[in-house]
PDB file of N, CA and C in Angstrom:
ATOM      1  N   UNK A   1     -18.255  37.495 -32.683  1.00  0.00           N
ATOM      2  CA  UNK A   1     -17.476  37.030 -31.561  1.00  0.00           C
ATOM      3  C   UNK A   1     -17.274  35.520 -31.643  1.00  0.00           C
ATOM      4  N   UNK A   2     -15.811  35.120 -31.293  1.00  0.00           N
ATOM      5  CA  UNK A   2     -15.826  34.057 -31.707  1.00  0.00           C
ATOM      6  C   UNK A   2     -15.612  32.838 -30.152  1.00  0.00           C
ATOM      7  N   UNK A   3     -16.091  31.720 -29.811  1.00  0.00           N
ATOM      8  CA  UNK A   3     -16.363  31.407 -28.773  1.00  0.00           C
ATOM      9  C   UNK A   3     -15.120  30.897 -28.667  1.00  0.00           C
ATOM     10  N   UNK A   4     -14.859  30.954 -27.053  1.00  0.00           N
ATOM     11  CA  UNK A   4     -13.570  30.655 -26.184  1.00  0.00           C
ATOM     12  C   UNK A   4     -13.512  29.601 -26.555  1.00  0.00           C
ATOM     13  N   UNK A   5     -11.733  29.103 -26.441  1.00  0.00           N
ATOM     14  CA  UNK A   5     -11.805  27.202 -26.577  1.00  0.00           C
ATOM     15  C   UNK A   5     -11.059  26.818 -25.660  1.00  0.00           C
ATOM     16  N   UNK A   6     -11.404  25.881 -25.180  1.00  0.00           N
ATOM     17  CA  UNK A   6     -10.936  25.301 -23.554  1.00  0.00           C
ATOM     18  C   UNK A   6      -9.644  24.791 -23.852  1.00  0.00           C
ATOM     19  N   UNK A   7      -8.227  25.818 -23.052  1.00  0.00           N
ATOM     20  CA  UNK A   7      -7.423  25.195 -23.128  1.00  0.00           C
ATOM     21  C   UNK A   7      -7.416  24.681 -21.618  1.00  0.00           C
ATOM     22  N   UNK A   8      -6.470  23.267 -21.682  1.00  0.00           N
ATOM     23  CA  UNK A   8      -6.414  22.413 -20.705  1.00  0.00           C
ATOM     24  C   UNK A   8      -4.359  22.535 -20.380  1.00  0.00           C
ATOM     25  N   UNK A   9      -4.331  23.005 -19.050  1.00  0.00           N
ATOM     26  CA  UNK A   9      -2.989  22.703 -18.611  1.00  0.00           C
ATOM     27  C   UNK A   9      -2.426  21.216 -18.824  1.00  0.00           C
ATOM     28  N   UNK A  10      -1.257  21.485 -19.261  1.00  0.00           N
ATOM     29  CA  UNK A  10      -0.296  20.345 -20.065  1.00  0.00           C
ATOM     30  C   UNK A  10      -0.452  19.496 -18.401  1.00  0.00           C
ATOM     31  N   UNK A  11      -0.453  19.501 -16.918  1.00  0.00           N
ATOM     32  CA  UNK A  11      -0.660  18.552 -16.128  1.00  0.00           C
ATOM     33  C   UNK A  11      -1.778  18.228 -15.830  1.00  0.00           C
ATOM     34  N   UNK A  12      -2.964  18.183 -16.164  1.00  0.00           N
ATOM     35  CA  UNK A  12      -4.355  18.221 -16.177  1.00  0.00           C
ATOM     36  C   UNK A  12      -4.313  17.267 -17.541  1.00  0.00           C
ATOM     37  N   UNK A  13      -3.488  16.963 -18.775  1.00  0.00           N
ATOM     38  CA  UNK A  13      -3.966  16.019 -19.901  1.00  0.00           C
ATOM     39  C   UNK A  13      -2.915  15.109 -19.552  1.00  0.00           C
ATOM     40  N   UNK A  14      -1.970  15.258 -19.050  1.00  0.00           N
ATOM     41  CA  UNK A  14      -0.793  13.645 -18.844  1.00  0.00           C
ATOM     42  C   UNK A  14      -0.009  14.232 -19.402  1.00  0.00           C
ATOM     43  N   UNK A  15       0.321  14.805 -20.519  1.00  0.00           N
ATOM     44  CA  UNK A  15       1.097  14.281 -21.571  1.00  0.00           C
ATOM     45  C   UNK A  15       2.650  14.906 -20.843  1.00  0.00           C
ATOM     46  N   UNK A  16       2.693  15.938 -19.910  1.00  0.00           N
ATOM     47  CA  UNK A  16       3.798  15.741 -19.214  1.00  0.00           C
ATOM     48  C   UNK A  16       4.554  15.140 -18.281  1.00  0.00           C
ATOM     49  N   UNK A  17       3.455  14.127 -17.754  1.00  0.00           N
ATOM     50  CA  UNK A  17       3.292  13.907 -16.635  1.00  0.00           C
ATOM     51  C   UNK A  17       4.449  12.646 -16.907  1.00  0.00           C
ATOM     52  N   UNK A  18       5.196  12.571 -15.988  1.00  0.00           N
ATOM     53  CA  UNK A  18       6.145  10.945 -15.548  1.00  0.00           C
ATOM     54  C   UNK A  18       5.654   9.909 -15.315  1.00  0.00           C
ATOM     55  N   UNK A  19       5.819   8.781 -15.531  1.00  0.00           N
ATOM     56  CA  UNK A  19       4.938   7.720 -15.261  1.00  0.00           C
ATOM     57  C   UNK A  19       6.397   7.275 -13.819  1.00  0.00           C
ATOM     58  N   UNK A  20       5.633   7.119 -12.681  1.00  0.00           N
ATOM     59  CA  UNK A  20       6.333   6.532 -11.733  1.00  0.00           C
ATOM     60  C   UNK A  20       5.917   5.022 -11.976  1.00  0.00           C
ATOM     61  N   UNK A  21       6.627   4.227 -11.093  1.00  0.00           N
ATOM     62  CA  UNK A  21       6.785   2.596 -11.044  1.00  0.00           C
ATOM     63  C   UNK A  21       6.978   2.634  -9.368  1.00  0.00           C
ATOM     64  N   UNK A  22       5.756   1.993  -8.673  1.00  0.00           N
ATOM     65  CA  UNK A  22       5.915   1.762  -7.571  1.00  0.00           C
ATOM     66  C   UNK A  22       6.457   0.503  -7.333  1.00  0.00           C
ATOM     67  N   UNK A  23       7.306   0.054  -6.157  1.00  0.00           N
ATOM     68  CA  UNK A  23       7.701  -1.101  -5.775  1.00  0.00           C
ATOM     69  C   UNK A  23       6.702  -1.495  -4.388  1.00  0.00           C
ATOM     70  N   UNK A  24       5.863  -2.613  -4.566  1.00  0.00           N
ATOM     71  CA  UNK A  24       5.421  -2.519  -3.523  1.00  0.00           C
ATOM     72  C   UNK A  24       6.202  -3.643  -2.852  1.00  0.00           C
ATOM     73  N   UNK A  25       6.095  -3.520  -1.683  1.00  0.00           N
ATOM     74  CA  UNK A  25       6.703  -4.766  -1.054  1.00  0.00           C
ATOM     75  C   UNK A  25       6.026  -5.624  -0.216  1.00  0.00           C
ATOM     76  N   UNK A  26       6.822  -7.045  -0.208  1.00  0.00           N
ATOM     77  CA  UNK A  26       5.995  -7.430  -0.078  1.00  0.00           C
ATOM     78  C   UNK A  26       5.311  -8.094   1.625  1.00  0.00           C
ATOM     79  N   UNK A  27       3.621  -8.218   1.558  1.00  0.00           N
ATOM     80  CA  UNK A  27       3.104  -8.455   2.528  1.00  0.00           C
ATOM     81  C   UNK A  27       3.021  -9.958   2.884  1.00  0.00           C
ATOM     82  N   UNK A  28       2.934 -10.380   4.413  1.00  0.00           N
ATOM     83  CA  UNK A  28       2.451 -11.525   4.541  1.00  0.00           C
ATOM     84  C   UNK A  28       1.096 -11.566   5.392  1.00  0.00           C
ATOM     85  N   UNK A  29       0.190 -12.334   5.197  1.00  0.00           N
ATOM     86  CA  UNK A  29      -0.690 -12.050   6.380  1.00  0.00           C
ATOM     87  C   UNK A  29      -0.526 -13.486   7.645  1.00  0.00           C
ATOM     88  N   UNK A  30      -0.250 -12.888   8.816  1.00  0.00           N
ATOM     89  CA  UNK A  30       0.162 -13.643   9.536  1.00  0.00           C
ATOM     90  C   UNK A  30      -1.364 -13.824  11.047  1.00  0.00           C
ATOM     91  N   UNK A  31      -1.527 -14.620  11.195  1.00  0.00           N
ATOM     92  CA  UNK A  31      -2.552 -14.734  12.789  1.00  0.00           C
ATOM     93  C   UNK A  31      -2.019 -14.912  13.912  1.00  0.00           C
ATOM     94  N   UNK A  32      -2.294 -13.547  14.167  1.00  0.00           N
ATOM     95  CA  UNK A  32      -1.856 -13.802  16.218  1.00  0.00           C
ATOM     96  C   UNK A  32      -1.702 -14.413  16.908  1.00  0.00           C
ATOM     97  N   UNK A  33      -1.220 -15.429  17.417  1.00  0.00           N
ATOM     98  CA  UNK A  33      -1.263 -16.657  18.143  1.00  0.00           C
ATOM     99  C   UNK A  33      -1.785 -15.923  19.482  1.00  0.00           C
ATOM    100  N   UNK A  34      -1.787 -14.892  20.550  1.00  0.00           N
ATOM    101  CA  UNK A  34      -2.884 -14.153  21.433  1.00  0.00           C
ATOM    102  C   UNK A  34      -3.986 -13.605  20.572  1.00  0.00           C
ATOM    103  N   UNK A  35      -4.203 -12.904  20.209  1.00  0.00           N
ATOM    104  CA  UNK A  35      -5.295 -12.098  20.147  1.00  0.00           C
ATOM    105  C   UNK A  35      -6.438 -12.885  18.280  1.00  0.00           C
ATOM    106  N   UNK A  36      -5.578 -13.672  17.733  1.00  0.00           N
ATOM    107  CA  UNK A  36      -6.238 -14.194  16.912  1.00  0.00           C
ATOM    108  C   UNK A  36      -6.293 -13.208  15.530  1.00  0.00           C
ATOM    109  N   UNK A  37      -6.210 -12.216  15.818  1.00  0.00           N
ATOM    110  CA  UNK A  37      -6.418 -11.403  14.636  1.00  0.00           C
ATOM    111  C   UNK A  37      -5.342 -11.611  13.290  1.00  0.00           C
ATOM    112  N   UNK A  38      -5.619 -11.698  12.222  1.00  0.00           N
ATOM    113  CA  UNK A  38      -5.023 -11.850  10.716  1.00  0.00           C
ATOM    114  C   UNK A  38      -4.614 -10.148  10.375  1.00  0.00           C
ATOM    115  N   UNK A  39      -3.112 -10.042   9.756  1.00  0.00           N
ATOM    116  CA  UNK A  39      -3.029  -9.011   9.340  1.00  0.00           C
ATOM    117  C   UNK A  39      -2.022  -8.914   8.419  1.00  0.00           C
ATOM    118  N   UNK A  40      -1.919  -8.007   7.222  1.00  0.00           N
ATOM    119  CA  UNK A  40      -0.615  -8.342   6.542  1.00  0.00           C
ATOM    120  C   UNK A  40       0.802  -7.443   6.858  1.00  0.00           C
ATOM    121  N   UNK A  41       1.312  -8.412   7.398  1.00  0.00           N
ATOM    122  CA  UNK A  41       2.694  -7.771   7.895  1.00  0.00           C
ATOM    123  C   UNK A  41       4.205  -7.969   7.031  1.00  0.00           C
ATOM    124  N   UNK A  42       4.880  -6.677   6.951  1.00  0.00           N
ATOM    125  CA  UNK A  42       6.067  -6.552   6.473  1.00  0.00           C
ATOM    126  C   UNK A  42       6.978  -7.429   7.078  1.00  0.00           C
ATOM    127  N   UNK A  43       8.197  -8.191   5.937  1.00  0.00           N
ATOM    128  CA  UNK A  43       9.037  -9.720   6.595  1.00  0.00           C
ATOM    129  C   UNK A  43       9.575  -8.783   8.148  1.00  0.00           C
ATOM    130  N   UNK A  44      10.019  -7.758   7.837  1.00  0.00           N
ATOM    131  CA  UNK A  44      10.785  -7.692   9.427  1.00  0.00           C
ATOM    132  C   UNK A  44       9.915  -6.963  10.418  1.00  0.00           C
ATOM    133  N   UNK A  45       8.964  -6.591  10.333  1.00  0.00           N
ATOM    134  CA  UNK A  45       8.025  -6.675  12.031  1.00  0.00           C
ATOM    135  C   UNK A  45       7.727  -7.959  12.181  1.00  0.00           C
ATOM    136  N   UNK A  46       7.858  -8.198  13.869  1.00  0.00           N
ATOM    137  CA  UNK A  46       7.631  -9.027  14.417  1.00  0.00           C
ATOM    138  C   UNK A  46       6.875  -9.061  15.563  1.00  0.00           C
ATOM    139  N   UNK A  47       5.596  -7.651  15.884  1.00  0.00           N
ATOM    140  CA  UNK A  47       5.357  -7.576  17.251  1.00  0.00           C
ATOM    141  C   UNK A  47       3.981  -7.643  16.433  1.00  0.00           C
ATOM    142  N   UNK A  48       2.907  -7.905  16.796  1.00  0.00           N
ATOM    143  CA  UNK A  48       1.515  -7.552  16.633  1.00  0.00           C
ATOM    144  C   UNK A  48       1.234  -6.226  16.569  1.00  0.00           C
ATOM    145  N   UNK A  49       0.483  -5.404  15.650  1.00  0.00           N
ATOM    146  CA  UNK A  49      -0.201  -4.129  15.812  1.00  0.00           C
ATOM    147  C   UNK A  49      -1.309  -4.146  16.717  1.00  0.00           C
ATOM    148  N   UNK A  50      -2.295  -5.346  17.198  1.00  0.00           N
ATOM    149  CA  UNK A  50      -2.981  -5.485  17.824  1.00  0.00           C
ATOM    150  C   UNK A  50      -2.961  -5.534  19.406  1.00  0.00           C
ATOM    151  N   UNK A  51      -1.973  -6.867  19.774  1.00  0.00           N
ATOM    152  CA  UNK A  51      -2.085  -6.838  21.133  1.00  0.00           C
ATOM    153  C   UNK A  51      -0.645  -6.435  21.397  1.00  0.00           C
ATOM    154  N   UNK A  52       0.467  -6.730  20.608  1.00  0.00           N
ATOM    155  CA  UNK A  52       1.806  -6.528  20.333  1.00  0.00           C
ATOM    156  C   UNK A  52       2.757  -8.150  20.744  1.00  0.00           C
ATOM    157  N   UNK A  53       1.995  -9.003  20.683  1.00  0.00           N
ATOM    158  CA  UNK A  53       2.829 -10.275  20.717  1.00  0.00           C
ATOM    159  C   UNK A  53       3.252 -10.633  19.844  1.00  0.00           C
ATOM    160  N   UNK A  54       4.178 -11.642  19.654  1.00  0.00           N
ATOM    161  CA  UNK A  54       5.467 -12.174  19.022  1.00  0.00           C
ATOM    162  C   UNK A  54       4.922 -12.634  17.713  1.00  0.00           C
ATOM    163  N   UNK A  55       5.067 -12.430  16.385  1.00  0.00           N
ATOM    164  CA  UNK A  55       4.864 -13.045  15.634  1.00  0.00           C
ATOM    165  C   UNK A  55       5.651 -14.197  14.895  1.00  0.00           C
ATOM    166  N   UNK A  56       5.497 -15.152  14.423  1.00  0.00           N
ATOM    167  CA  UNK A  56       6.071 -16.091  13.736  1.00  0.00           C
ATOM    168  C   UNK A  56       5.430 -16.702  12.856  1.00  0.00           C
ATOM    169  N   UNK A  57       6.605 -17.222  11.644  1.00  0.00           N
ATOM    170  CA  UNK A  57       6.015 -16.905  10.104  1.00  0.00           C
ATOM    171  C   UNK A  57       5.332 -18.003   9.745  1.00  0.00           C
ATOM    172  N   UNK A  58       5.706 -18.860  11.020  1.00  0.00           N
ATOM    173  CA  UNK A  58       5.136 -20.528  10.442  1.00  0.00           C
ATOM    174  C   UNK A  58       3.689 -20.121  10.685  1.00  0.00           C
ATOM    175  N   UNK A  59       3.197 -18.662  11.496  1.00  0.00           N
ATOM    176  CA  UNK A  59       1.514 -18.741  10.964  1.00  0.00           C
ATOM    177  C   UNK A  59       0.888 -18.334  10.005  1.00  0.00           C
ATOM    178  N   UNK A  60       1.741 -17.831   9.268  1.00  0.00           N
ATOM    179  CA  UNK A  60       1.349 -17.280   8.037  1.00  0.00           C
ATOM    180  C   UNK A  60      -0.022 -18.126   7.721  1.00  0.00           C
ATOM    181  N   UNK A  61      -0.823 -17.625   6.952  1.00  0.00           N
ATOM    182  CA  UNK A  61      -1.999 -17.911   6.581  1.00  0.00           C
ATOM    183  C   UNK A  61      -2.063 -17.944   5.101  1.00  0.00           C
TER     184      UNK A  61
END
């Protein structure tokens, strides 16, 4: 008897697999002028996730 040999599915080794290319975009981290907190925010939000006040870029950090 001759022993089993491990085949491996063609998506389990890569070799079919696509190579994607993510774009990330990009972050700024900006500080709350209320609540103080630092966070990195996308160019067009402008409200805080925290307390929801106004952000502006001149705080960028």
């Amino acid at each position: 008897m001759e022993p089993k040999k491990k085949t491996q599915h063609p998506e389990a080794t890569g070799k079919n697999k696509e190579e994607s290319v993510v774009i990330s975009r990009v972050r700024i981290n900006i500080r709350c002028r209320l609540c103080f907190m630092v966070d990195g925010y996308l160019p067009e939000e402008r409200k805080c996730r925290h307390c929801g006040a106004e952000l502006y870029r001149i705080d960028a950090v």
